[in-house]
Structure formats: structure tokens, C-alpha cells
C-alpha atoms as a PDB file:
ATOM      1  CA  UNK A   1       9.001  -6.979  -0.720  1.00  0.00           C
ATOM      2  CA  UNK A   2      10.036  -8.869   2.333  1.00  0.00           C
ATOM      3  CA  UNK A   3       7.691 -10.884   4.335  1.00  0.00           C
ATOM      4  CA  UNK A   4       6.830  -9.280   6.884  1.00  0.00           C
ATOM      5  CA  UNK A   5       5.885  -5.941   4.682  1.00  0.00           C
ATOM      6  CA  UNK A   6       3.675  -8.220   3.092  1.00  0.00           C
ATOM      7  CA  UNK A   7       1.865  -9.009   6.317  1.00  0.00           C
ATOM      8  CA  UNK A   8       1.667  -5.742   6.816  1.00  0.00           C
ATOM      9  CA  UNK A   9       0.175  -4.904   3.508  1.00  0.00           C
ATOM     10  CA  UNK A  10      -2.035  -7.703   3.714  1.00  0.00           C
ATOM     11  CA  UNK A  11      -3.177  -6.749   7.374  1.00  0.00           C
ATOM     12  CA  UNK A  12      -4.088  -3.508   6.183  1.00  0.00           C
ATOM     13  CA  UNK A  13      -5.942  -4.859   3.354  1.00  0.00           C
ATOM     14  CA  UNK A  14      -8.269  -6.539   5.525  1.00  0.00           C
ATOM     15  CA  UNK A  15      -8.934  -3.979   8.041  1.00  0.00           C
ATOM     16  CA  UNK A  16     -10.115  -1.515   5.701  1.00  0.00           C
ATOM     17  CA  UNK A  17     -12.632  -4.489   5.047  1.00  0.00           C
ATOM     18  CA  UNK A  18     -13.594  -4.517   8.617  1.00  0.00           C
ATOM     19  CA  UNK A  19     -16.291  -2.321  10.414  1.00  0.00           C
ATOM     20  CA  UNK A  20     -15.150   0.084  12.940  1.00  0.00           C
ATOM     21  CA  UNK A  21     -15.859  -2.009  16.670  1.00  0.00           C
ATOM     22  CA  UNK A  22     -14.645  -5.215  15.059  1.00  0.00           C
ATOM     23  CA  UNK A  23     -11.348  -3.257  13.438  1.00  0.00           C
ATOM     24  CA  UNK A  24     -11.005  -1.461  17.235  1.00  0.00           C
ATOM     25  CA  UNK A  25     -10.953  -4.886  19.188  1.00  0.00           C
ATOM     26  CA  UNK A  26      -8.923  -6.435  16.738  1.00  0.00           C
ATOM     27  CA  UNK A  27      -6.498  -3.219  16.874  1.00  0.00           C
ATOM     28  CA  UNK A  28      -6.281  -2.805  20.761  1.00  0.00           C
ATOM     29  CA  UNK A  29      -4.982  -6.986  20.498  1.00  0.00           C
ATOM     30  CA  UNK A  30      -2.780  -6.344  18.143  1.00  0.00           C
ATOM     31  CA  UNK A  31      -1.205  -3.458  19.453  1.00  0.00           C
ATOM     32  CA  UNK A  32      -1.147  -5.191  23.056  1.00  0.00           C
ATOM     33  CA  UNK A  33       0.624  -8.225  21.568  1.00  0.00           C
ATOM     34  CA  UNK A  34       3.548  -6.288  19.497  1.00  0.00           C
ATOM     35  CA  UNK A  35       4.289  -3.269  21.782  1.00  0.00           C
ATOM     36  CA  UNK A  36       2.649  -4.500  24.787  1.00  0.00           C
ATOM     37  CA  UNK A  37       0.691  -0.950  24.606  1.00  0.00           C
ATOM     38  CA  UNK A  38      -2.844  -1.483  26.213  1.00  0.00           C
ATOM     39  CA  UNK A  39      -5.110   0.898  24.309  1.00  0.00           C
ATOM     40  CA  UNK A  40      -8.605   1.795  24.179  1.00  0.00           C
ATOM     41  CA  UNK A  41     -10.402   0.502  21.007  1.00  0.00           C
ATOM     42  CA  UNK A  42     -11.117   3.725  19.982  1.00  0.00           C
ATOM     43  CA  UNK A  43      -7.309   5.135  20.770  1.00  0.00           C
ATOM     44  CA  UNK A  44      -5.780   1.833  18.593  1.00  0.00           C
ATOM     45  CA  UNK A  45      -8.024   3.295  15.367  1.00  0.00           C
ATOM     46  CA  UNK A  46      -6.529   6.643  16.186  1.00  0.00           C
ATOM     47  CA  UNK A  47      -2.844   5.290  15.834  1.00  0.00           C
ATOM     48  CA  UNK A  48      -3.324   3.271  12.852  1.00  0.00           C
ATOM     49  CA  UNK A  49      -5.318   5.766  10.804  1.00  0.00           C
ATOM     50  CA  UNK A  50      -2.678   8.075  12.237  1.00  0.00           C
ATOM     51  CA  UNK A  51       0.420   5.333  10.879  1.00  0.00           C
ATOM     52  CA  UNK A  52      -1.561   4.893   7.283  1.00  0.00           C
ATOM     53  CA  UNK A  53      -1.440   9.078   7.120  1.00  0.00           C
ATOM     54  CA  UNK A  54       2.435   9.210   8.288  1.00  0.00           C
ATOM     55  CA  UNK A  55       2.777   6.858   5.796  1.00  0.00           C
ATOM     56  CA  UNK A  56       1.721   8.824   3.011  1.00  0.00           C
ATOM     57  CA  UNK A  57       3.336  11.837   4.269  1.00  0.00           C
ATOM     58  CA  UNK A  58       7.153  10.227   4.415  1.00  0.00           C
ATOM     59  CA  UNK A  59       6.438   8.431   1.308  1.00  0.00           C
ATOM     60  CA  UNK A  60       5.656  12.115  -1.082  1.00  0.00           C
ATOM     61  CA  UNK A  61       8.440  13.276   1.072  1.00  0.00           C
ATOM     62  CA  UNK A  62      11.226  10.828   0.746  1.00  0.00           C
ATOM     63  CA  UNK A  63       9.633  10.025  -3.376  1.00  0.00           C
ATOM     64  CA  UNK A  64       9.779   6.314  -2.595  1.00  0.00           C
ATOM     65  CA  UNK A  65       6.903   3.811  -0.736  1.00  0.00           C
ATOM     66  CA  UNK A  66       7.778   3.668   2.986  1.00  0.00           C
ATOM     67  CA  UNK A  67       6.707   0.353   4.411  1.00  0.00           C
ATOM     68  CA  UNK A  68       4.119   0.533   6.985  1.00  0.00           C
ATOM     69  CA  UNK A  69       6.454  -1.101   9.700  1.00  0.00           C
ATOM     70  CA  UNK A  70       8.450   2.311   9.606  1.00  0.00           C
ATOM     71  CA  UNK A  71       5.655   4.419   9.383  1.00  0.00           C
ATOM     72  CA  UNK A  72       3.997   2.535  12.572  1.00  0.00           C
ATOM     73  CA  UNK A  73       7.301   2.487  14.526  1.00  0.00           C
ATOM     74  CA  UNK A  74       7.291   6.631  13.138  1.00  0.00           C
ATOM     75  CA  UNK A  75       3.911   7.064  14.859  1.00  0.00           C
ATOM     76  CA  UNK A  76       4.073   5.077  18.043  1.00  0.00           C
ATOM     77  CA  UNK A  77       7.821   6.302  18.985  1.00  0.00           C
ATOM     78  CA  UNK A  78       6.977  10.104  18.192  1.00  0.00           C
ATOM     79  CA  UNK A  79       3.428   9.884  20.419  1.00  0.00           C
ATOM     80  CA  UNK A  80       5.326   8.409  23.406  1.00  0.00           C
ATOM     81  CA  UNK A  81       4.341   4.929  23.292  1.00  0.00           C
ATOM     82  CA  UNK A  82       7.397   3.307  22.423  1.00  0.00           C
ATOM     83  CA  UNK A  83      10.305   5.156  24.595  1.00  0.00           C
ATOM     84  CA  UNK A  84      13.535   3.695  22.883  1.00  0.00           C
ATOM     85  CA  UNK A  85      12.596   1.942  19.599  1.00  0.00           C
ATOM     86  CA  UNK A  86      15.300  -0.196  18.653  1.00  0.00           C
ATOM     87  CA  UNK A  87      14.275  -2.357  15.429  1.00  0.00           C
ATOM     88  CA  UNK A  88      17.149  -4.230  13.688  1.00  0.00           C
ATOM     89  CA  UNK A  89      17.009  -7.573  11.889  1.00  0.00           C
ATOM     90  CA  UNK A  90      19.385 -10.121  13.515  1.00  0.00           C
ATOM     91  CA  UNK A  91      21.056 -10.590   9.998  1.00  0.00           C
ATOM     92  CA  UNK A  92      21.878  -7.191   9.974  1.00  0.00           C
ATOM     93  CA  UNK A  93      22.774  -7.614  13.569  1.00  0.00           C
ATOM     94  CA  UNK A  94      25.575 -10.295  12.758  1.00  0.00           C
ATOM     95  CA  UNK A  95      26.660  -8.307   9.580  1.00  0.00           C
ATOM     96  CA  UNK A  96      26.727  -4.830  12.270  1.00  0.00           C
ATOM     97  CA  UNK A  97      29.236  -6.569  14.592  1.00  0.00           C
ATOM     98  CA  UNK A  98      31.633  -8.642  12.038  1.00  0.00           C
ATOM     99  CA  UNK A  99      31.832  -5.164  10.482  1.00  0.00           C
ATOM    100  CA  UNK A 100      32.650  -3.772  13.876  1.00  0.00           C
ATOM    101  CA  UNK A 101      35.505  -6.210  14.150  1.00  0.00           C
ATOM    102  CA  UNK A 102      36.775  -6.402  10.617  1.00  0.00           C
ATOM    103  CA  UNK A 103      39.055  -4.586   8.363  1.00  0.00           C
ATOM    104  CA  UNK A 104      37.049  -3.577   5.663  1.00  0.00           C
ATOM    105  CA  UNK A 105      40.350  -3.879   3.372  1.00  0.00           C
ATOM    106  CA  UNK A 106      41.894  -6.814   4.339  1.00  0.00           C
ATOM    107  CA  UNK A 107      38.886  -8.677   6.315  1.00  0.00           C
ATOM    108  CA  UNK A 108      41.277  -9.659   8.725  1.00  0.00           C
ATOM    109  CA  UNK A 109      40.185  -8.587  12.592  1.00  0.00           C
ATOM    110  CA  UNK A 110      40.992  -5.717  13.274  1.00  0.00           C
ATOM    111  CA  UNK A 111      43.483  -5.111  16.828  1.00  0.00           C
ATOM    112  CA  UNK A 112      40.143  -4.670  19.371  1.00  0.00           C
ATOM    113  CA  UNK A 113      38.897  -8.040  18.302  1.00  0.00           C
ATOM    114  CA  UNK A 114      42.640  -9.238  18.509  1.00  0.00           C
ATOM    115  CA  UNK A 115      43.247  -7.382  21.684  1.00  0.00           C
ATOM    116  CA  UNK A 116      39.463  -9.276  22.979  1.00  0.00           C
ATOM    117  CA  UNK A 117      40.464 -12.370  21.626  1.00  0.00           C
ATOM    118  CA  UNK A 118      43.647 -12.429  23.195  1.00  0.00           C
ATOM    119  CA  UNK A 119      42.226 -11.258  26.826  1.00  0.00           C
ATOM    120  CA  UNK A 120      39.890 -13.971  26.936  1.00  0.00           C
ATOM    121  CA  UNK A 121      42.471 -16.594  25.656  1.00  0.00           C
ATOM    122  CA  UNK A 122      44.841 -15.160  28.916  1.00  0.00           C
ATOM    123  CA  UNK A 123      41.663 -15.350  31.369  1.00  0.00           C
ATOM    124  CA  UNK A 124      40.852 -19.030  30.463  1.00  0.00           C
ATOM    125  CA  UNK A 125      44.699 -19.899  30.597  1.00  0.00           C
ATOM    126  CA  UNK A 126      44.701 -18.551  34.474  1.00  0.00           C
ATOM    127  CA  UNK A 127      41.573 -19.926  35.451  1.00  0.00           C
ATOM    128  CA  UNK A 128      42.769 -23.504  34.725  1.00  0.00           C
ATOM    129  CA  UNK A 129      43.498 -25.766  37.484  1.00  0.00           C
ATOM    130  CA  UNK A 130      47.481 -25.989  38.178  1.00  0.00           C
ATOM    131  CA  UNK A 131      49.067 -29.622  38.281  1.00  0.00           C
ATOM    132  CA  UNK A 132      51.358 -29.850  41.472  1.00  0.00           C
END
């Protein structure tokens, strides 16, 4: 399990521990801080019991444990809150755009990187100062 679905895990863990103002405040922070959403305290329990149900749901749907980073981003992008959720990794980022610019049967780059490459290697040539 990666780290940050242990956090998650763990973070869960303890609010169930928590009584309901202290698990509100805590909530409307921590929904402030990572989607810069400013929720009531009762509102932020709302969502996250909401996110812990979704959870369960695409879990017995899909037959496999969903992590509760999906299930949140689920919940807060089908209520409105988040408008254009975009979560990637920056690994998977890097690995997105060399495949992007890669032949996946040579490995070699593929003409639009060569065609890029080249463009830029023209524009620097011209902007270089010209000796008299």
C-alpha cells in the first residue's frame, strides 16, 4: 500500500476515535488545507461519512478495496466542490510524456519529438548573435 493510502487509512483510524465537534473542526482544516474548500464543521462530517460510504459502494462494485483518496476525490468532484480534478503522480507524469514521445517498439523518439527537437535547435541557431 503506498504511503499516502496509509495516511489515509491511518487518518481514518483516528477520526472514528474522535467525538463529533472535535472530528468537525479537525475536518473543516483539513478539507481547507487540501482542496482549499471552506466548509462548515457540520458540512466536512457530511463529505467524509459521505467518502467512507462511496467507498464501500465502488469497492462491492469494482470486487477490489478502493483507496480512500479515490473515493474522496469520487465524492468531492461529483458534489461540485472540486470543478476539474486532475490527480496524477509526477512519476507517472514523466513516464505519460516519454511515452508520448517514444516508439513503443524501437524506443527511439518518435518524428513530433524529432520534428520539436529540431525546431528548437533552428530557433536557438537564429537567435545567436552574427559575427561581422
Amino acid at each position: 500500500m503506498p504511503i499516502e493510502d496509509s495516511y489515509f487509512e491511518l487518518l481514518a483510524d483516528t477520526l472514528e476515535s474522535l467525538d463529533l465537534p472535535a472530528r468537525g473542526q479537525f475536518l473543516q482544516r483539513y478539507f481547507r488545507t487540501i482542496a482549499h474548500l471552506d466548509l462548515r464543521e457540520t458540512q466536512s462530517v457530511e463529505v467524509w461519512d459521505e467518502m467512507l460510504l462511496r467507498r464501500r459502494e465502488l469497492s462491492a462494485l469494482l470486487g477490489r478495496r478502493v483507496s480512500l483518496k479515490t473515493a474522496l476525490t469520487d465524492v468531492l468532484s461529483s458534489s461540485g466542490f472540486l470543478r476539474v480534478p486532475i490527480l496524477i503522480e509526477y512519476d507517472e507524469l514523466k513516464r505519460l510524456e516519454l511515452d508520448a514521445v517514444t516508439d513503443p517498439l524501437t524506443g527511439l523518439h518518435n518524428r513530433r519529438q524529432m520534428t520539436s527537437t529540431a525546431t528548437r535547435a533552428v530557433m536557438t541557431y537564429c537567435a545567436l548573435p552574427r559575427l561581422p
